[in-house]
C-alpha atoms as a PDB file:
ATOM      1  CA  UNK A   1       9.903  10.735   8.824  1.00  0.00           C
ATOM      2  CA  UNK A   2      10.580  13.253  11.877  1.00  0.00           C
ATOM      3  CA  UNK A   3       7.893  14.298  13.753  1.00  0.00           C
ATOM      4  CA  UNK A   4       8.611  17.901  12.415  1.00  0.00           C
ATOM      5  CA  UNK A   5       7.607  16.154   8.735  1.00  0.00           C
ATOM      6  CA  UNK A   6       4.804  14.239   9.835  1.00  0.00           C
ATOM      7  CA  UNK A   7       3.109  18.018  11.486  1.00  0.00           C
ATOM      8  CA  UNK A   8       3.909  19.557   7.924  1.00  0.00           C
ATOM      9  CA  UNK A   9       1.765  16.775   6.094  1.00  0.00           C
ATOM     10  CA  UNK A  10      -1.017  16.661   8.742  1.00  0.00           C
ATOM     11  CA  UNK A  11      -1.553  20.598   8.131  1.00  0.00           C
ATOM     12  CA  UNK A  12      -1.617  20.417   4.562  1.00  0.00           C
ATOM     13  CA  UNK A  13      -4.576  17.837   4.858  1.00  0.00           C
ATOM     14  CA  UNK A  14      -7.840  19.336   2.759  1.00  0.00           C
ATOM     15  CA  UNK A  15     -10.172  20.304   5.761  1.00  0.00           C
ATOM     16  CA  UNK A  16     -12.402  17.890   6.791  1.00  0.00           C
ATOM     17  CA  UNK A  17     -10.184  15.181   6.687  1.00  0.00           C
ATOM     18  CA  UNK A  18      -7.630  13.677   9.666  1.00  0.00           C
ATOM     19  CA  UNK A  19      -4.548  11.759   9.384  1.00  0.00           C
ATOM     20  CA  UNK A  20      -4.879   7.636   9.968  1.00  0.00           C
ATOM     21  CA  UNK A  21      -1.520   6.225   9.193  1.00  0.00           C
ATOM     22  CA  UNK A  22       1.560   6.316   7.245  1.00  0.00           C
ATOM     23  CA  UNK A  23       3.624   3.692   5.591  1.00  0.00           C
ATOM     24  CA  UNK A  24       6.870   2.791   3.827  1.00  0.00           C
ATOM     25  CA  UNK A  25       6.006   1.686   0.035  1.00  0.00           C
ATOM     26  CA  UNK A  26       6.949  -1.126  -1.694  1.00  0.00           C
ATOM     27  CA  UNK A  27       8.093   0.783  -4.681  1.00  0.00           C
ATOM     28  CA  UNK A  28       9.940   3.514  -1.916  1.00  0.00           C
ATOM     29  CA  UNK A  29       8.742   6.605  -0.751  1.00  0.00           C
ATOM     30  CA  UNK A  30       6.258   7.397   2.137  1.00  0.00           C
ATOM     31  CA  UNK A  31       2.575   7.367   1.591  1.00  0.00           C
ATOM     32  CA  UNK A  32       0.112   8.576   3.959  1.00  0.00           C
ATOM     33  CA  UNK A  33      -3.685   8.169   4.454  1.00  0.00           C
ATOM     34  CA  UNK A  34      -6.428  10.219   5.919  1.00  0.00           C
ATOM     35  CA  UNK A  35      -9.651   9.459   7.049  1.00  0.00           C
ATOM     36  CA  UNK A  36     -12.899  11.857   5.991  1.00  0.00           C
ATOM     37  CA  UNK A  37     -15.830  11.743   8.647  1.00  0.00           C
ATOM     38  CA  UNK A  38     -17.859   9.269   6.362  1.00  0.00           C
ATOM     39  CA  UNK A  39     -15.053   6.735   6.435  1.00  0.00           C
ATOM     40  CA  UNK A  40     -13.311   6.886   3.156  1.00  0.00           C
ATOM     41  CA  UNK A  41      -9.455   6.954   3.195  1.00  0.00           C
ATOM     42  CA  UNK A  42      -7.502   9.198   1.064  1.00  0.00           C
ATOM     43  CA  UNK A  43      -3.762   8.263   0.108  1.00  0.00           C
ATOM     44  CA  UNK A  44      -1.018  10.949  -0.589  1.00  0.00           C
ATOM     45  CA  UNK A  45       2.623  10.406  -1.283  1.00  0.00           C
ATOM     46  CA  UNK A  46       4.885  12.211   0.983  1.00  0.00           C
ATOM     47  CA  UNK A  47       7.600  14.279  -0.915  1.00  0.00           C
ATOM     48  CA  UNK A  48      10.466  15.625   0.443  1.00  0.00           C
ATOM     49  CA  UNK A  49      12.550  19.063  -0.604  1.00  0.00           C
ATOM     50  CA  UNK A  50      16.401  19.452  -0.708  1.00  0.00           C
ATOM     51  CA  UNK A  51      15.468  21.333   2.877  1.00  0.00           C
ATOM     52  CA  UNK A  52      13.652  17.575   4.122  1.00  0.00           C
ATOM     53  CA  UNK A  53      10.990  20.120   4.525  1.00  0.00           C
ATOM     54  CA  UNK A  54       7.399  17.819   3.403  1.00  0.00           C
ATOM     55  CA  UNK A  55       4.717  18.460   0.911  1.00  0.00           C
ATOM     56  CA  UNK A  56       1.544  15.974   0.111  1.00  0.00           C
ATOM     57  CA  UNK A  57       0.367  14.703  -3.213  1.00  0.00           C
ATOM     58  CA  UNK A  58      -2.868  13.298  -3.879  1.00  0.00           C
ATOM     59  CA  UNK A  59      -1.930   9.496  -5.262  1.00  0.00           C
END
């Protein structure tokens, strides 16, 4: 994941929430995980376009 990628999925994070880390799965993919105030983490999978351009899905 590029830097340019990894500031597309931080801004699509629901507010309130802050990136913590991302990760390669064992099954493939990315995943990434955000932290709310309170503590609780959050995981997404990263998916890419045919543009490598980055959108977030709740997992």
């Amino acid at each position: 994941m590029t830097e340019k990628q990894l500031k597309q999925a931080k801004s699509q994070l629901p507010q309130g929430e802050k990136f913590d880390r991302a990760y390669r799965a064992f099954e493939g993919g990315i995943r990434l995980i955000s932290k709310k105030a309170d503590g609780t983490e959050t995981r997404y999978k990263v998916i890419f376009d045919a543009d490598d351009n980055v959108r977030i899905e709740r997992f």
